[in-house]
C-alpha atoms as a PDB file:
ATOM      1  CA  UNK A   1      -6.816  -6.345  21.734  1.00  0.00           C
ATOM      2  CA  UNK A   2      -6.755  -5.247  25.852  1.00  0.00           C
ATOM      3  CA  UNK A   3      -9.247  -3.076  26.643  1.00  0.00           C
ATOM      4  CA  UNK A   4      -6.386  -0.956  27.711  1.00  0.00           C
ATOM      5  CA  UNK A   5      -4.916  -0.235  24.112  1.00  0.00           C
ATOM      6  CA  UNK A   6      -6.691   0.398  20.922  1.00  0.00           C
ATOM      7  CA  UNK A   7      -6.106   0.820  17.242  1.00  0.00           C
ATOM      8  CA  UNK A   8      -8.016   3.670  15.041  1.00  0.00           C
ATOM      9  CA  UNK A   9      -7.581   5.586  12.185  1.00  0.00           C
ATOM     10  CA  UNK A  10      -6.825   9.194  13.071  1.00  0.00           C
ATOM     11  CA  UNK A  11      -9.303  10.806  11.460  1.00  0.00           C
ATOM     12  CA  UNK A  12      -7.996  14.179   9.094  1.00  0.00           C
ATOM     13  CA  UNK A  13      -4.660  14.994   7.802  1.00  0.00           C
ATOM     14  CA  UNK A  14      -1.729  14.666   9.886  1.00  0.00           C
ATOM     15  CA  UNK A  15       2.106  16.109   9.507  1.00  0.00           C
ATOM     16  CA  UNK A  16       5.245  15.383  11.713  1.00  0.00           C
ATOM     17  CA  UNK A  17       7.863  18.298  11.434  1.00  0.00           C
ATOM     18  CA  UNK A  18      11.529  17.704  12.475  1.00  0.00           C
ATOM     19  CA  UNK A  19      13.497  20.925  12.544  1.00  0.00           C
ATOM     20  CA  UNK A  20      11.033  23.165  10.758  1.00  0.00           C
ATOM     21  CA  UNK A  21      11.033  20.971   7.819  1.00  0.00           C
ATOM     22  CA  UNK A  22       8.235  18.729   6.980  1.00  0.00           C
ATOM     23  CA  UNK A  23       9.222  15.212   7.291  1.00  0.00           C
ATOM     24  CA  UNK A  24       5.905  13.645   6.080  1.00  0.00           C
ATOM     25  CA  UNK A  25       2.218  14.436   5.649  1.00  0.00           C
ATOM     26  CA  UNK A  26      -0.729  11.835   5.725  1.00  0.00           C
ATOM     27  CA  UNK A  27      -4.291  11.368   5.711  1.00  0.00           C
ATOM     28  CA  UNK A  28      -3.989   7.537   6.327  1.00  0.00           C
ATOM     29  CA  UNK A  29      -2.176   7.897  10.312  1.00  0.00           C
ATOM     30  CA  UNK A  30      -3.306   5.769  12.902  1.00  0.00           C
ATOM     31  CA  UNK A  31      -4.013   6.117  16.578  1.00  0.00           C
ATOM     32  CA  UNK A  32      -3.312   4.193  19.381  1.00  0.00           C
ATOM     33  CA  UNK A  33      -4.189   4.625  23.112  1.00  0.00           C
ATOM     34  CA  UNK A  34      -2.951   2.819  25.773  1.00  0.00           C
ATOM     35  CA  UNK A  35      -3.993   3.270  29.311  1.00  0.00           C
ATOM     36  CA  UNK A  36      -3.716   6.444  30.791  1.00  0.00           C
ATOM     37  CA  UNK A  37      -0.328   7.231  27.950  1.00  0.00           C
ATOM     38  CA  UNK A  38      -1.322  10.240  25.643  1.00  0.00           C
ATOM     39  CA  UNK A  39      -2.471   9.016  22.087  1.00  0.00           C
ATOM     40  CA  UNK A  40       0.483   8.327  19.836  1.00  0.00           C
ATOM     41  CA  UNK A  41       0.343   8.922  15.897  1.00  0.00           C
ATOM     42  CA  UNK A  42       1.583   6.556  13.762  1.00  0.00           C
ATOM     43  CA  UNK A  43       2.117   7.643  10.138  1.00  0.00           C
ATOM     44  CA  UNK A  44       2.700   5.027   6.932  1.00  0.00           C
ATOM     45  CA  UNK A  45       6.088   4.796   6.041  1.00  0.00           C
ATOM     46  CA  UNK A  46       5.264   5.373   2.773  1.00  0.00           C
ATOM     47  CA  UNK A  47       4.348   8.599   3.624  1.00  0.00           C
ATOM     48  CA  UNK A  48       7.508   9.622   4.778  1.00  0.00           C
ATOM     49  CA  UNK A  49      10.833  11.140   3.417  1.00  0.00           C
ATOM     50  CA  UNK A  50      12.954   7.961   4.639  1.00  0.00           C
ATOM     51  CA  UNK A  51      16.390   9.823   3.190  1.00  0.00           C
ATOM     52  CA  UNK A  52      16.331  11.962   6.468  1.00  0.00           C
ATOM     53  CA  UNK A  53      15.763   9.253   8.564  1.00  0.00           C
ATOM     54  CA  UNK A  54      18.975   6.866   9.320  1.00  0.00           C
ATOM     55  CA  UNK A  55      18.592   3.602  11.385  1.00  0.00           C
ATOM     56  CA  UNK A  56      19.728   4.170  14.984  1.00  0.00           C
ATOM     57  CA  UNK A  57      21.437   0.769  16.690  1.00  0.00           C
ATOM     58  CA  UNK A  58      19.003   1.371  19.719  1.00  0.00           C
ATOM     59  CA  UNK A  59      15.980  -1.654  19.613  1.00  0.00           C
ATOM     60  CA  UNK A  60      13.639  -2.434  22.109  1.00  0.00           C
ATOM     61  CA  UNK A  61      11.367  -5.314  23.516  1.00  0.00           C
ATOM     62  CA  UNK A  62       8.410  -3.823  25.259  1.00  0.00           C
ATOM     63  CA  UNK A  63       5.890  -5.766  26.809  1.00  0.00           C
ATOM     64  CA  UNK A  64       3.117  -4.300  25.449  1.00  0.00           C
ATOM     65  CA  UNK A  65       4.375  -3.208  22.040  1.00  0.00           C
ATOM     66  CA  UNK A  66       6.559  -5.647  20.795  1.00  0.00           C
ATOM     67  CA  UNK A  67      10.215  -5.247  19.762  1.00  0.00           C
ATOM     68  CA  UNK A  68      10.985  -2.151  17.949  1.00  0.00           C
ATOM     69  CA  UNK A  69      13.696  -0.179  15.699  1.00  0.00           C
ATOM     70  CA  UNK A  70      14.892   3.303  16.459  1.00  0.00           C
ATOM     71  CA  UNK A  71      15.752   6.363  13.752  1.00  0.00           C
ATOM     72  CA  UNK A  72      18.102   8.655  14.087  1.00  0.00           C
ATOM     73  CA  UNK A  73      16.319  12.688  12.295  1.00  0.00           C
ATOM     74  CA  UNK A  74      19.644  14.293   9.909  1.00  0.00           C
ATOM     75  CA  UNK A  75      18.261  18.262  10.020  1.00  0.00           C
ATOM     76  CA  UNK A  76      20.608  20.954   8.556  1.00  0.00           C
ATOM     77  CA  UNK A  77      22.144  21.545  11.748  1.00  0.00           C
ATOM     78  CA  UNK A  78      22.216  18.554  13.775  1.00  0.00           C
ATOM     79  CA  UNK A  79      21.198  14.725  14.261  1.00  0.00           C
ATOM     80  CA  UNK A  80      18.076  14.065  16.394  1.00  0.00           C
ATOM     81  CA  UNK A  81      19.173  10.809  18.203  1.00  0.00           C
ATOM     82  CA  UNK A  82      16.055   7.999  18.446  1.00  0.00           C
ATOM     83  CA  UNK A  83      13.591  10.320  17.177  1.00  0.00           C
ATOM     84  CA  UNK A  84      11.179   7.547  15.579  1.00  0.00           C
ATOM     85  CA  UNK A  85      10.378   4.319  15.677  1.00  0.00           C
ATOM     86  CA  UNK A  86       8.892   1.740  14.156  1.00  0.00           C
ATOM     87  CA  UNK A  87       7.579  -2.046  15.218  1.00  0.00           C
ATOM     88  CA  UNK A  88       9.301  -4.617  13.806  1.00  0.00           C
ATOM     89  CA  UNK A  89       7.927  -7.646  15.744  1.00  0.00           C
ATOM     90  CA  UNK A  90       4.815  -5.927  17.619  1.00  0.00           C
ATOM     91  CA  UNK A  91       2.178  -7.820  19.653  1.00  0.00           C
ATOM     92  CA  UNK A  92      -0.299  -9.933  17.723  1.00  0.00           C
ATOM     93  CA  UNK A  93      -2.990  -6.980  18.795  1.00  0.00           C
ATOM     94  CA  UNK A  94      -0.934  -4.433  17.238  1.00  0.00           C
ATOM     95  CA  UNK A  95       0.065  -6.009  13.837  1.00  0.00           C
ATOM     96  CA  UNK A  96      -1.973  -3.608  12.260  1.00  0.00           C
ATOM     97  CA  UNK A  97       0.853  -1.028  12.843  1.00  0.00           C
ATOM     98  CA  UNK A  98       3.591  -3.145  10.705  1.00  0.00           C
ATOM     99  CA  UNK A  99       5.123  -0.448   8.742  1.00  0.00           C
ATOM    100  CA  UNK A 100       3.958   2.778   9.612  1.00  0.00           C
ATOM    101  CA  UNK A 101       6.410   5.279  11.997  1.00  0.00           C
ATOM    102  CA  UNK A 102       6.063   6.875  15.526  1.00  0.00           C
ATOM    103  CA  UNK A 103       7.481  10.068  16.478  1.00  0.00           C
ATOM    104  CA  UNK A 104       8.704  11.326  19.712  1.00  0.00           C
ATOM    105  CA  UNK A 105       7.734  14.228  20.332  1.00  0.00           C
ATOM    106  CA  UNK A 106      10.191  17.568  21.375  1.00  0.00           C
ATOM    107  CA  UNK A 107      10.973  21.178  21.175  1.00  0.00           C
ATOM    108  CA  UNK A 108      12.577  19.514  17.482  1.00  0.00           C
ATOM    109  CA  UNK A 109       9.866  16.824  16.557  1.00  0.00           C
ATOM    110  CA  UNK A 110       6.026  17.423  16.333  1.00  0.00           C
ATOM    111  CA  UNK A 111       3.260  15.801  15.252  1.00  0.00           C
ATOM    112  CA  UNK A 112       0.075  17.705  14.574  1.00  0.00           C
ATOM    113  CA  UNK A 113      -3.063  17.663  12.996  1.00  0.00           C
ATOM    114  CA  UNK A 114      -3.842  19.996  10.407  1.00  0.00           C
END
């Protein structure tokens, strides 16, 4: 791995809220910094309540990450377009991240530790 980005585990318990409701809860996240980017919180998917969360058509190739899948958030009152992703096909350095979930975050998503 660059000495630019690194893998950890996020230490404590983490949730990621969508809404007001509580779209999954985890003491297994993980962490990765990149460069001067804030940290970013990945959570299992298994750890997730994947009914709320419907495949979005938007995929990316990033240089750094890899290629990933968007997810579209269903709350009670609206759809939160692209809210998550995951990588499908990331970097070799960041395989350790196959199947777990990033969140953006908003004034509709967060991520916090508790």
């Amino acid at each position: 791995m660059t000495n630019e980005m690194m893998i950890r585990k996020a230490e404590g318990k983490w949730v990621v809220r969508a809404g007001g409701a509580v779209l999954g809860e985890t003491s297994n996240a993980l962490e990765l910094t990149e460069a001067n980017m804030p940290p970013v919180i990945y959570f299992p998917e298994a750890d997730i309540a994947m009914p709320f969360l419907e495949a979005a058509d938007t995929r990316i190739a990033s240089p750094t990450l890899g290629e990933a899948q968007y997810f579209s958030i269903e709350t009670k009152s609206n759809s939160l377009r692209d809210a998550a992703y995951r990588l499908t096909s990331p970097n070799a350095e960041l395989d350790r991240l196959k199947g777990y979930l990033a969140f953006r975050v908003s004034d509709t998503v967060t991520v916090e530790r508790l």
